[in-house]
PDB file of N, CA and C in Angstrom:
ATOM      1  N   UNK A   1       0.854  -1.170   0.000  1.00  0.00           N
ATOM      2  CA  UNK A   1       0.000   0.000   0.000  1.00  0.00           C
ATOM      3  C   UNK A   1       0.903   1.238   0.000  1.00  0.00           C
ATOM      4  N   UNK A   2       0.771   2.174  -0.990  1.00  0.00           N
ATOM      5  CA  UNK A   2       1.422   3.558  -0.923  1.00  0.00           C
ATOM      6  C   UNK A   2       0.704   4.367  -0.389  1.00  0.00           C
ATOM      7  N   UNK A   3       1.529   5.354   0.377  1.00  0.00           N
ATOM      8  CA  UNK A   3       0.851   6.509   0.644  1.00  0.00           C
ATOM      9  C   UNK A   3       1.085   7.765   0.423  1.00  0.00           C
ATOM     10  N   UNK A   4       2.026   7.624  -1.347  1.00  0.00           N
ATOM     11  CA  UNK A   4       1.834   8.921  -1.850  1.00  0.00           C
ATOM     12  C   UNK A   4       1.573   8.250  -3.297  1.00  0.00           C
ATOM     13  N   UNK A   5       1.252   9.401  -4.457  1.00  0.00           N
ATOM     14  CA  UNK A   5       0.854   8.673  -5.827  1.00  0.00           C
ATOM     15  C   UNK A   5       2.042   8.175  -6.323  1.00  0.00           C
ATOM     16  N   UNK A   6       1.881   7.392  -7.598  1.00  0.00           N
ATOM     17  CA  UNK A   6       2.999   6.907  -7.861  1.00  0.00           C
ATOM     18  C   UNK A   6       3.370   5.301  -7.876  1.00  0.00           C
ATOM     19  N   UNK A   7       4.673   4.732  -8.036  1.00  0.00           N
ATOM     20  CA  UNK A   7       5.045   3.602  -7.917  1.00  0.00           C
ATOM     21  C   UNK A   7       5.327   3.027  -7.107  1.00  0.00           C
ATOM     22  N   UNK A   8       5.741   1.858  -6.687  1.00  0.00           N
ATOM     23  CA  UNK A   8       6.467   1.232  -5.268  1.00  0.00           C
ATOM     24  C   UNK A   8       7.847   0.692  -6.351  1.00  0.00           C
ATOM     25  N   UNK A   9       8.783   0.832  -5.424  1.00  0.00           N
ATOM     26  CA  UNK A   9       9.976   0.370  -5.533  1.00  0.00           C
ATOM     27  C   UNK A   9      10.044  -0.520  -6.618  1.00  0.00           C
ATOM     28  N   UNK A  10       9.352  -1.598  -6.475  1.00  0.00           N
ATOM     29  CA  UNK A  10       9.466  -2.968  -6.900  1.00  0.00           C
ATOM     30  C   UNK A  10       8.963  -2.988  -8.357  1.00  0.00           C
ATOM     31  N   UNK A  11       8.040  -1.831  -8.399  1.00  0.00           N
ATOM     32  CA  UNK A  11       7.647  -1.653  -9.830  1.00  0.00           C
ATOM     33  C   UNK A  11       7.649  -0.435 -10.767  1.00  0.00           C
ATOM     34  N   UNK A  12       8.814   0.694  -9.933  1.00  0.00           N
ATOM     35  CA  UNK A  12       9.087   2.114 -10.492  1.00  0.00           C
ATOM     36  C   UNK A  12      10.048   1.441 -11.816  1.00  0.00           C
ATOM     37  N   UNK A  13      10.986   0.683 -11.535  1.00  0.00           N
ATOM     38  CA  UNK A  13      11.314   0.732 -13.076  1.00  0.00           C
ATOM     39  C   UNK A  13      11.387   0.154 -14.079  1.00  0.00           C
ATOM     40  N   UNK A  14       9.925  -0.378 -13.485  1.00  0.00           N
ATOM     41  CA  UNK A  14       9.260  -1.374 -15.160  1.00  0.00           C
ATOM     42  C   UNK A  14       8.425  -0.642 -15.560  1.00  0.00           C
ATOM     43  N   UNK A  15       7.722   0.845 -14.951  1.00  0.00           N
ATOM     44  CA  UNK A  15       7.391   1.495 -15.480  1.00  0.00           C
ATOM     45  C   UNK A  15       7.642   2.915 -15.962  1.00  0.00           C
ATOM     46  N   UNK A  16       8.898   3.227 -15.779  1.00  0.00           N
ATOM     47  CA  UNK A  16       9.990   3.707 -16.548  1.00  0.00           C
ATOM     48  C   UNK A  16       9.823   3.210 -17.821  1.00  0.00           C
ATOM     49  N   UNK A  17      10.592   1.878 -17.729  1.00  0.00           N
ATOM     50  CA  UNK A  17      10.701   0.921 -18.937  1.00  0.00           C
ATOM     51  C   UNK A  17       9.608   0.779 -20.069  1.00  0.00           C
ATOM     52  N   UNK A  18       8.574   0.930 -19.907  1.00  0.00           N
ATOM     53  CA  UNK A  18       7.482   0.562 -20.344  1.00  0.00           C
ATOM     54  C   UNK A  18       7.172   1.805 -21.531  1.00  0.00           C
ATOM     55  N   UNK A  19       7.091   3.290 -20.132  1.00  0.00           N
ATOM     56  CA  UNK A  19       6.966   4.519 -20.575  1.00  0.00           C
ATOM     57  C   UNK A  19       8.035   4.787 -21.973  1.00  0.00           C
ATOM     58  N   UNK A  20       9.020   4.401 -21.834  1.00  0.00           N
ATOM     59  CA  UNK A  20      10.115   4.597 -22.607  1.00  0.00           C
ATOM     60  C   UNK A  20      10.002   4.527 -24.108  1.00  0.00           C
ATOM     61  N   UNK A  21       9.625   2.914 -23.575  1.00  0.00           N
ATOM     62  CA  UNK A  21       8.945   2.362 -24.836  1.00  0.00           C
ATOM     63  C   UNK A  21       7.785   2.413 -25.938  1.00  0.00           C
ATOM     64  N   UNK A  22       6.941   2.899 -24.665  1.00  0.00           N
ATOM     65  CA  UNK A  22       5.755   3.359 -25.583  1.00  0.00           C
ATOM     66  C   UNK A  22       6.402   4.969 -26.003  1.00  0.00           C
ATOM     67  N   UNK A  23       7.022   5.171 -25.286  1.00  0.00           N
ATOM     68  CA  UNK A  23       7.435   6.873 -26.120  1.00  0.00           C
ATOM     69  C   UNK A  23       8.194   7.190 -27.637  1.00  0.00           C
ATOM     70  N   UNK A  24       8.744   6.086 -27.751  1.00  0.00           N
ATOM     71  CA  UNK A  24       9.937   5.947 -28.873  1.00  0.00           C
ATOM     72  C   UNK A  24       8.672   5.541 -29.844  1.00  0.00           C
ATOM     73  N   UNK A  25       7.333   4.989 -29.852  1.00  0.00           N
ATOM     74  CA  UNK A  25       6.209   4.512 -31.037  1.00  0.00           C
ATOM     75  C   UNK A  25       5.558   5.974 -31.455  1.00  0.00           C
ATOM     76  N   UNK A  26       5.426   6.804 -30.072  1.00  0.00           N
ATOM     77  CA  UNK A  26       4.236   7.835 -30.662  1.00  0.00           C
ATOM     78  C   UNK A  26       5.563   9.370 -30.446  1.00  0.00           C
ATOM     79  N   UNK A  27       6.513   9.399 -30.308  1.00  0.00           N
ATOM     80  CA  UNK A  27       7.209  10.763 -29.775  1.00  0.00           C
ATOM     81  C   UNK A  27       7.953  11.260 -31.134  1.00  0.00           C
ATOM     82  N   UNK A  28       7.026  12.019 -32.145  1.00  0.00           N
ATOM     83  CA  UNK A  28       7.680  12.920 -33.204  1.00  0.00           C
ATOM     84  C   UNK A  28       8.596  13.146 -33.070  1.00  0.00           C
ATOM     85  N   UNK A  29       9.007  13.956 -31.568  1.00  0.00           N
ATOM     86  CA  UNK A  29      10.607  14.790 -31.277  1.00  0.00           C
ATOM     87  C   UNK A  29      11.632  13.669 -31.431  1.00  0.00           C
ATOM     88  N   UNK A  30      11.525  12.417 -31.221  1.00  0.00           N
ATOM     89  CA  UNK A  30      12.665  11.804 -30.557  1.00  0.00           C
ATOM     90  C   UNK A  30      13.722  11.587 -31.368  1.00  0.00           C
ATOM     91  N   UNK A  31      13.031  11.553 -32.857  1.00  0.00           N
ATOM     92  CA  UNK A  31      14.081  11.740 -34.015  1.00  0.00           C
ATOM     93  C   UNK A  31      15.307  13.015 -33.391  1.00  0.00           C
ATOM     94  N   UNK A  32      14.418  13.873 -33.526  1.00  0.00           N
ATOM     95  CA  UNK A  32      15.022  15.348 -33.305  1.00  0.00           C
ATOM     96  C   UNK A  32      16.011  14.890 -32.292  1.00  0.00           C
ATOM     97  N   UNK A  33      15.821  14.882 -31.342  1.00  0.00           N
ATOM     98  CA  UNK A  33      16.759  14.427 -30.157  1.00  0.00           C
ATOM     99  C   UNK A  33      18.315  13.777 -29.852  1.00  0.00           C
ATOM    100  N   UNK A  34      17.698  12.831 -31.020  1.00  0.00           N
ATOM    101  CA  UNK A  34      18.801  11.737 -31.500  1.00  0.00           C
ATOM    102  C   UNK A  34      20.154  12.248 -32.504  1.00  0.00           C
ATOM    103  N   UNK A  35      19.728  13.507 -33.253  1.00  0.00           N
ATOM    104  CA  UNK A  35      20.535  13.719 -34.571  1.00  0.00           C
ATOM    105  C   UNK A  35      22.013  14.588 -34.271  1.00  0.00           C
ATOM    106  N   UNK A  36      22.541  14.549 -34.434  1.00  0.00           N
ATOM    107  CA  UNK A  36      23.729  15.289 -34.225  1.00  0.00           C
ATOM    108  C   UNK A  36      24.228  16.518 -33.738  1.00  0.00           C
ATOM    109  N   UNK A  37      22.659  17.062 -34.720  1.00  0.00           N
ATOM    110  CA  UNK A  37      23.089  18.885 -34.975  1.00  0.00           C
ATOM    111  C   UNK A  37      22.514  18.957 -33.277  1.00  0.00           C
ATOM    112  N   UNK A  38      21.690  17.693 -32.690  1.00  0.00           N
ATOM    113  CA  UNK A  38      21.077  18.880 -31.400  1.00  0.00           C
ATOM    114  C   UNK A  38      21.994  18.109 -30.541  1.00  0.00           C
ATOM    115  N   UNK A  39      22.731  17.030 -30.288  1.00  0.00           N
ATOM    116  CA  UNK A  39      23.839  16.929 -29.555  1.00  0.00           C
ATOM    117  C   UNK A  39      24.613  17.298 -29.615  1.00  0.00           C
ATOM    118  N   UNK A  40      25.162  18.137 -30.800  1.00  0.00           N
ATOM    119  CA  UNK A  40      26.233  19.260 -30.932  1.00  0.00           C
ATOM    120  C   UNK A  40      25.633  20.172 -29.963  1.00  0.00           C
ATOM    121  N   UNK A  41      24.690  21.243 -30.428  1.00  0.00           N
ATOM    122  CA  UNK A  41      24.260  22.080 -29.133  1.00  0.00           C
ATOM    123  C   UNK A  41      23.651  21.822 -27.660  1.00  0.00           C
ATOM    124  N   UNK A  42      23.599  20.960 -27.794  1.00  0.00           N
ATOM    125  CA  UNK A  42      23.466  20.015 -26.136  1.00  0.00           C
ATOM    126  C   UNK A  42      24.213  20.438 -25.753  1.00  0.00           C
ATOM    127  N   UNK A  43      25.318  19.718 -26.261  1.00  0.00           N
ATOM    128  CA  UNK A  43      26.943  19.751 -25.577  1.00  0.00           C
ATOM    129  C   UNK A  43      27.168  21.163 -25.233  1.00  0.00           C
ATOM    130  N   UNK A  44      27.239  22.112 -26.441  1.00  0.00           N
ATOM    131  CA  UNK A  44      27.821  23.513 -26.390  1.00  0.00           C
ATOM    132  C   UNK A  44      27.134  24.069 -25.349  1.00  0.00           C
ATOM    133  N   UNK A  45      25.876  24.080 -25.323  1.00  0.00           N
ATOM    134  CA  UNK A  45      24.912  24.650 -24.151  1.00  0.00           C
ATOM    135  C   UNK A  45      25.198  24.269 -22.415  1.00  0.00           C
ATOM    136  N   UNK A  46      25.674  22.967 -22.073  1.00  0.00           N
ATOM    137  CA  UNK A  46      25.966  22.565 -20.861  1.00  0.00           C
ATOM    138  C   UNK A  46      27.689  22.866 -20.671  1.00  0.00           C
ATOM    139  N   UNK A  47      27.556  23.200 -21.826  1.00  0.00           N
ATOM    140  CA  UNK A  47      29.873  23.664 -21.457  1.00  0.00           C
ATOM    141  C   UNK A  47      29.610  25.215 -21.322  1.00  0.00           C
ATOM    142  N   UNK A  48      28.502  25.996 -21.666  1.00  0.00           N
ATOM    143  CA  UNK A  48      28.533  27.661 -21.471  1.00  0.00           C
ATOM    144  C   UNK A  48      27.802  27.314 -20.434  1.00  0.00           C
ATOM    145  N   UNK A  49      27.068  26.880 -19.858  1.00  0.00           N
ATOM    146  CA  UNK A  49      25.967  26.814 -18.824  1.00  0.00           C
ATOM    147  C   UNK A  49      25.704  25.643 -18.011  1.00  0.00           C
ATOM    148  N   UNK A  50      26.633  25.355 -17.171  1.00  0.00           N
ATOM    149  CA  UNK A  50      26.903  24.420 -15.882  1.00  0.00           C
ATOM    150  C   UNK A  50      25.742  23.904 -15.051  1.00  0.00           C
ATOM    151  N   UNK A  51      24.960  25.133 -14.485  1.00  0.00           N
ATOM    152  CA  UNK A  51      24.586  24.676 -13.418  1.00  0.00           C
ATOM    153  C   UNK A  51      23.013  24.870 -13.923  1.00  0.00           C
ATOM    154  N   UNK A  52      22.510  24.122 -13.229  1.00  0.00           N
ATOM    155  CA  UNK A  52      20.926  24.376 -13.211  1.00  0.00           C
ATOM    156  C   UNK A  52      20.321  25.686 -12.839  1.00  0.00           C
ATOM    157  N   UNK A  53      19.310  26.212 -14.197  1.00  0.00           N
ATOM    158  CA  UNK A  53      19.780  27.449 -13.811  1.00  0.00           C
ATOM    159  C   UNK A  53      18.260  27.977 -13.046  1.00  0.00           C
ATOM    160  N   UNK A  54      17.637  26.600 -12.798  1.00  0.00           N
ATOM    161  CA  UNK A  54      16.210  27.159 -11.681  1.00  0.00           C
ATOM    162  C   UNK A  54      16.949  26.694 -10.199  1.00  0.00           C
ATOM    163  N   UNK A  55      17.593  25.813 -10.229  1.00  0.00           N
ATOM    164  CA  UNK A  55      18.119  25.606  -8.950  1.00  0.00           C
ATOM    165  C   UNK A  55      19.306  27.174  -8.362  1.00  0.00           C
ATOM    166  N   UNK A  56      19.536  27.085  -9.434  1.00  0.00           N
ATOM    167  CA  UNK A  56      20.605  28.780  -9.362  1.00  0.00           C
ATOM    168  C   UNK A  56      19.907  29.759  -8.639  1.00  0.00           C
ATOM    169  N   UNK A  57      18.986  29.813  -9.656  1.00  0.00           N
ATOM    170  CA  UNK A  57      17.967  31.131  -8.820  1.00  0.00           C
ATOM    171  C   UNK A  57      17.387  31.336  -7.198  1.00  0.00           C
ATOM    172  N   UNK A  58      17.564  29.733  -6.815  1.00  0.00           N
ATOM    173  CA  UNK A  58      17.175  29.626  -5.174  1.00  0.00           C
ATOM    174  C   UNK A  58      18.634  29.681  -4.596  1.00  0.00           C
ATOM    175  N   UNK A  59      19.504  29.780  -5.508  1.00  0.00           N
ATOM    176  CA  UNK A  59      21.372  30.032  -4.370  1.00  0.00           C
ATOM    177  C   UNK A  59      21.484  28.855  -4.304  1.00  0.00           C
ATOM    178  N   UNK A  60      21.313  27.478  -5.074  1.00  0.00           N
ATOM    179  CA  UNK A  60      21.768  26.181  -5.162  1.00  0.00           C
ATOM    180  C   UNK A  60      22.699  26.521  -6.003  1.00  0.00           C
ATOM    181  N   UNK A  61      24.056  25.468  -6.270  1.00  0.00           N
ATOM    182  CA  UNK A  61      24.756  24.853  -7.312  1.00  0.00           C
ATOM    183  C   UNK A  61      24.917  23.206  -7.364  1.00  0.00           C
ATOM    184  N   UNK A  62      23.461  23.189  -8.477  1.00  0.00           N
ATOM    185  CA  UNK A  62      23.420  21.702  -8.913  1.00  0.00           C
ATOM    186  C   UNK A  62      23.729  21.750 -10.323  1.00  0.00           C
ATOM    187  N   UNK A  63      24.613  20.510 -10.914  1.00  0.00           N
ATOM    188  CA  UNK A  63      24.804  20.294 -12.023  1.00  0.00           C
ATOM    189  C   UNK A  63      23.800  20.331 -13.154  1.00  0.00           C
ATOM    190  N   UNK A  64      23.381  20.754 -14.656  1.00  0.00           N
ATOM    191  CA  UNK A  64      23.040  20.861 -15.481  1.00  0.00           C
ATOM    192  C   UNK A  64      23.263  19.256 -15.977  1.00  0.00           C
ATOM    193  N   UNK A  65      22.235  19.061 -16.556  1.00  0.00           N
ATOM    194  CA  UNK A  65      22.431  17.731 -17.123  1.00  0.00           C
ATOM    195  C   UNK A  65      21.479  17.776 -18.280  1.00  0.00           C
ATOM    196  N   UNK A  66      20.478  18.242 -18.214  1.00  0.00           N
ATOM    197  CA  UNK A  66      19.144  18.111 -18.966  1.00  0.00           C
ATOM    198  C   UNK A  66      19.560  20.025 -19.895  1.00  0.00           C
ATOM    199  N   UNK A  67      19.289  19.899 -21.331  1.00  0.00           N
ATOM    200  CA  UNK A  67      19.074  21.070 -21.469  1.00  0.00           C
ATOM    201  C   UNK A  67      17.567  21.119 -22.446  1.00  0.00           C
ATOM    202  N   UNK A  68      17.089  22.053 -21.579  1.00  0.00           N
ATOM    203  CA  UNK A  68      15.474  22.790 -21.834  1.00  0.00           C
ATOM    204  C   UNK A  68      15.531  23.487 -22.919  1.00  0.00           C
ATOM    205  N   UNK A  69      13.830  23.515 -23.302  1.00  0.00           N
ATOM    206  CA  UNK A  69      13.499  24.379 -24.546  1.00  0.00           C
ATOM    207  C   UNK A  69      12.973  25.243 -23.426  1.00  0.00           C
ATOM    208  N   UNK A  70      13.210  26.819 -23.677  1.00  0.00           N
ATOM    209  CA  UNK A  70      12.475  27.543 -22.532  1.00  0.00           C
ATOM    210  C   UNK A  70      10.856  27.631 -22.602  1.00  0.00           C
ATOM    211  N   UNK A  71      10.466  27.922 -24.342  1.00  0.00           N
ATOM    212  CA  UNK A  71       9.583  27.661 -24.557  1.00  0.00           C
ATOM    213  C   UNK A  71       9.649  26.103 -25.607  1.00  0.00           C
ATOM    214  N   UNK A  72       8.653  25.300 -24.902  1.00  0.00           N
ATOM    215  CA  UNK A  72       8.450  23.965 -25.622  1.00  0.00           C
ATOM    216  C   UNK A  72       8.209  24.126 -27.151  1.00  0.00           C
ATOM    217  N   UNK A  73       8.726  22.913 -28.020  1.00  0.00           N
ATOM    218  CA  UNK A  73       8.737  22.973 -29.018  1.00  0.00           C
ATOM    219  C   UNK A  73       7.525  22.767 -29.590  1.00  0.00           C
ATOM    220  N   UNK A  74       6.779  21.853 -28.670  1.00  0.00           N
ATOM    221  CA  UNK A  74       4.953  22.087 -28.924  1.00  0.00           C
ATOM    222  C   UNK A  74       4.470  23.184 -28.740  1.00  0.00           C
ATOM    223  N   UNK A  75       4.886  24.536 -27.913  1.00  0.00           N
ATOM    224  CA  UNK A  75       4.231  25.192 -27.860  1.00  0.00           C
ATOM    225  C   UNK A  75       4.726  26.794 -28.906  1.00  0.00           C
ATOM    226  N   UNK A  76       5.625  26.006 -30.161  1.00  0.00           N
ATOM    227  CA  UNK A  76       6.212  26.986 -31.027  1.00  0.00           C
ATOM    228  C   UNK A  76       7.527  27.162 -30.426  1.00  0.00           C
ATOM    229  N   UNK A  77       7.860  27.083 -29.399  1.00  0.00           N
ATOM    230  CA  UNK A  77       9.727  27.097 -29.094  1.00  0.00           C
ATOM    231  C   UNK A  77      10.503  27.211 -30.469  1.00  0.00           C
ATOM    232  N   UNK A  78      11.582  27.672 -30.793  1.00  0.00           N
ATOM    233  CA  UNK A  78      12.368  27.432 -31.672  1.00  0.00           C
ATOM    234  C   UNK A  78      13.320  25.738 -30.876  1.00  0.00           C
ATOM    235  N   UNK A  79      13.683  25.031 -32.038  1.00  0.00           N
ATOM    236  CA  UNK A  79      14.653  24.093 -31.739  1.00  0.00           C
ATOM    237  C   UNK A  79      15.996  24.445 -31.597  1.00  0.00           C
ATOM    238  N   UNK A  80      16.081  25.389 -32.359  1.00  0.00           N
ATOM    239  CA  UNK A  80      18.190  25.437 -32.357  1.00  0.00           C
ATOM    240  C   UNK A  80      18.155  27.026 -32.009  1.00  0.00           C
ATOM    241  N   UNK A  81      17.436  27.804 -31.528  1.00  0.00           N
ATOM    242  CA  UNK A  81      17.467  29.177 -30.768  1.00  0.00           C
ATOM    243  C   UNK A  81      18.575  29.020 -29.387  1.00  0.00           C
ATOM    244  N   UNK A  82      19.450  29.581 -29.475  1.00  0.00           N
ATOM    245  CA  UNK A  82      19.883  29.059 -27.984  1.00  0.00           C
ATOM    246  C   UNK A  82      19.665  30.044 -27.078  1.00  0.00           C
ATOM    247  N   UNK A  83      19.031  31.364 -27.478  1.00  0.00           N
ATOM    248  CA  UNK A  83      18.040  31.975 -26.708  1.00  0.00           C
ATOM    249  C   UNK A  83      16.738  31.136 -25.811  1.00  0.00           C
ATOM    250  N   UNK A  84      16.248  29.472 -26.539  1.00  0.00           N
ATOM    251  CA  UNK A  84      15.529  29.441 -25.830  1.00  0.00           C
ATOM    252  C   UNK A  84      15.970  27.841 -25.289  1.00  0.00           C
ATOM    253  N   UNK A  85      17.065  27.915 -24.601  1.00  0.00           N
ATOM    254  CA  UNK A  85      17.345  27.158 -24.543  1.00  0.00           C
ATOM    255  C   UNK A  85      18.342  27.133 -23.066  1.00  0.00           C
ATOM    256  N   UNK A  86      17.907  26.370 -21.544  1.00  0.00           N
ATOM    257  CA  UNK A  86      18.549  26.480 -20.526  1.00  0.00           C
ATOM    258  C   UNK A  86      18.850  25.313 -20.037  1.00  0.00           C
ATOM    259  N   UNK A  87      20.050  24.821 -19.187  1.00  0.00           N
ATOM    260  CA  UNK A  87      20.632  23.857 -18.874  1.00  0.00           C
ATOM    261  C   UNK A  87      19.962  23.255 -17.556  1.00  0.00           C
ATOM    262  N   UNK A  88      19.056  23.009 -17.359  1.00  0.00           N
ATOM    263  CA  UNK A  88      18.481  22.467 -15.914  1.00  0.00           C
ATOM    264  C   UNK A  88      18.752  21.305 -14.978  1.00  0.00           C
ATOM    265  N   UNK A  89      18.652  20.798 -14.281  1.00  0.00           N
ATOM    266  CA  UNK A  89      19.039  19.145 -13.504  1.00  0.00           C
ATOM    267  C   UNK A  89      17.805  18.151 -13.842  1.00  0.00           C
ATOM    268  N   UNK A  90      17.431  17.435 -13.305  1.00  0.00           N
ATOM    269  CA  UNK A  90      17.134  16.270 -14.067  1.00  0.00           C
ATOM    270  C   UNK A  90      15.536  16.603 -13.429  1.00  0.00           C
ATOM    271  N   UNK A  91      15.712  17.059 -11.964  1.00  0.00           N
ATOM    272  CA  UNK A  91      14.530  17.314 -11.153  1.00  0.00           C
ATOM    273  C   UNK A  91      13.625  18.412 -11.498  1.00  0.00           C
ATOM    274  N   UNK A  92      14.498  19.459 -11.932  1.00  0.00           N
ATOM    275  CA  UNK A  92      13.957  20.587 -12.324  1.00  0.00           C
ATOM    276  C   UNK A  92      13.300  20.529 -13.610  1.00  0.00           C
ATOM    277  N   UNK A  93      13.869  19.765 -14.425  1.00  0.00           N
ATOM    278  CA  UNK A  93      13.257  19.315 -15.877  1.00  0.00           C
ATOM    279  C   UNK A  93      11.621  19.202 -15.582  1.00  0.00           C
ATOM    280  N   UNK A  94      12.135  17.507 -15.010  1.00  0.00           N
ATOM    281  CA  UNK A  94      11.188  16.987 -14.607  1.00  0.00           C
ATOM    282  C   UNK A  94       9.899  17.565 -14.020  1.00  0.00           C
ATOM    283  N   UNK A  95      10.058  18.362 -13.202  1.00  0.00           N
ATOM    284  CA  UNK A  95       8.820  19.141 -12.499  1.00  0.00           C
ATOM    285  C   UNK A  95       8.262  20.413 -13.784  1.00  0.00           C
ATOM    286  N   UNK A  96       9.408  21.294 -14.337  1.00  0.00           N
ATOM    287  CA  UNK A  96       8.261  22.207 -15.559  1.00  0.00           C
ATOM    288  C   UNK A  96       8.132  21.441 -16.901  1.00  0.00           C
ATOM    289  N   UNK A  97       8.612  20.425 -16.866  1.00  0.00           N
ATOM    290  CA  UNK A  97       7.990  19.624 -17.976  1.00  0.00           C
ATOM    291  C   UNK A  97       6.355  19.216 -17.445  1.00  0.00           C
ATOM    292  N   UNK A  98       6.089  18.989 -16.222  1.00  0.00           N
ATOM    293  CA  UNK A  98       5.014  18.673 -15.600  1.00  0.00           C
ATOM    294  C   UNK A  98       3.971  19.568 -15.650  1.00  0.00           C
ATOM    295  N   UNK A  99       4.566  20.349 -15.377  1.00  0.00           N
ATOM    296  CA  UNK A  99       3.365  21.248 -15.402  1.00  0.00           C
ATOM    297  C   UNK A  99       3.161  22.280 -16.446  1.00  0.00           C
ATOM    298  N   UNK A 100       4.115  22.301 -17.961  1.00  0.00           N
ATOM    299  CA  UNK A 100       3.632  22.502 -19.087  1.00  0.00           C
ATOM    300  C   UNK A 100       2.628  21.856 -19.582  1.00  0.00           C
ATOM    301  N   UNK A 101       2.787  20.548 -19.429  1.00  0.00           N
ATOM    302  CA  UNK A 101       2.107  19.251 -19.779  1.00  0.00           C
ATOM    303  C   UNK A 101       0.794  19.764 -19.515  1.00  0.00           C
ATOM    304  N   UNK A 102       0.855  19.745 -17.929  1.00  0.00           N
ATOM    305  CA  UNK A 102      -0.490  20.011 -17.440  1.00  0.00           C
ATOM    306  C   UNK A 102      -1.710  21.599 -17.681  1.00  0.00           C
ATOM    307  N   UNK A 103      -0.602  22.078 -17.988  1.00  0.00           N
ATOM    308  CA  UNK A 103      -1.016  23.379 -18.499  1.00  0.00           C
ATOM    309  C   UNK A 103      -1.940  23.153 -19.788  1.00  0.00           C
ATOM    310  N   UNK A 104      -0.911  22.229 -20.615  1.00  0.00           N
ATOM    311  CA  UNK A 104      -1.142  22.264 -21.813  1.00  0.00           C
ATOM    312  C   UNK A 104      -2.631  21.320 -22.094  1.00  0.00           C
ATOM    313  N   UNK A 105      -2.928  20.196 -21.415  1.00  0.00           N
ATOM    314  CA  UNK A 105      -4.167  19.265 -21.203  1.00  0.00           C
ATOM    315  C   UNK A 105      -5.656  20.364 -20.567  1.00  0.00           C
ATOM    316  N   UNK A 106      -5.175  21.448 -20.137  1.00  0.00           N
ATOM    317  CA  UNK A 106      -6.190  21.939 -19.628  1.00  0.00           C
ATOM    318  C   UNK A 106      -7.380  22.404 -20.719  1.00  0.00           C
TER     319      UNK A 106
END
């Protein structure tokens, strides 16, 4: 029995796994993702821009790992703008990817 939403241990990463999978059938972007020109600016973007830069703003220094469209590419973002484009941690992703999402379902 959990008592927050979500997975239990035993089955968080088969449904990871699962998610993954079904993402790579229906995820337009993932091409995009994969191709060179945007791991070239991946790269360039996390070598000018280190740290996470929402964790920054609270006086953290956590590593950049994930780099963001500031504005989503669903929602018209440019792809190779590096105006719109910030280096975040994995958590921080994770949470305004969430609630674009959710924005965006409304």
């Amino acid at each position: 029995m959990l008592t927050a939403p979500g997975y239990c241990d035993a089955h968080r990463a088969e449904q990871h796994r699962d998610y993954g999978r079904a993402r790579r059938g229906f995820d337009t972007e993932l091409g995009f993702y994969q191709s060179a020109a945007w791991r070239a600016l991946r790269a360039a973007c996390l070598r000018a821009h280190p740290l996470c830069r929402l964790c920054a703003a609270r006086g953290l220094l956590v590593a950049a790992t994930v780099v963001d469209h500031i504005v989503p590419i669903k929602d018209g973002g440019e792809r190779f703008e590096a105006n719109n484009l910030q280096g975040l941690c994995v958590s921080c992703h994770n949470a305004k990817t969430a609630r674009e999402t959710a924005a965006r379902d409304r």
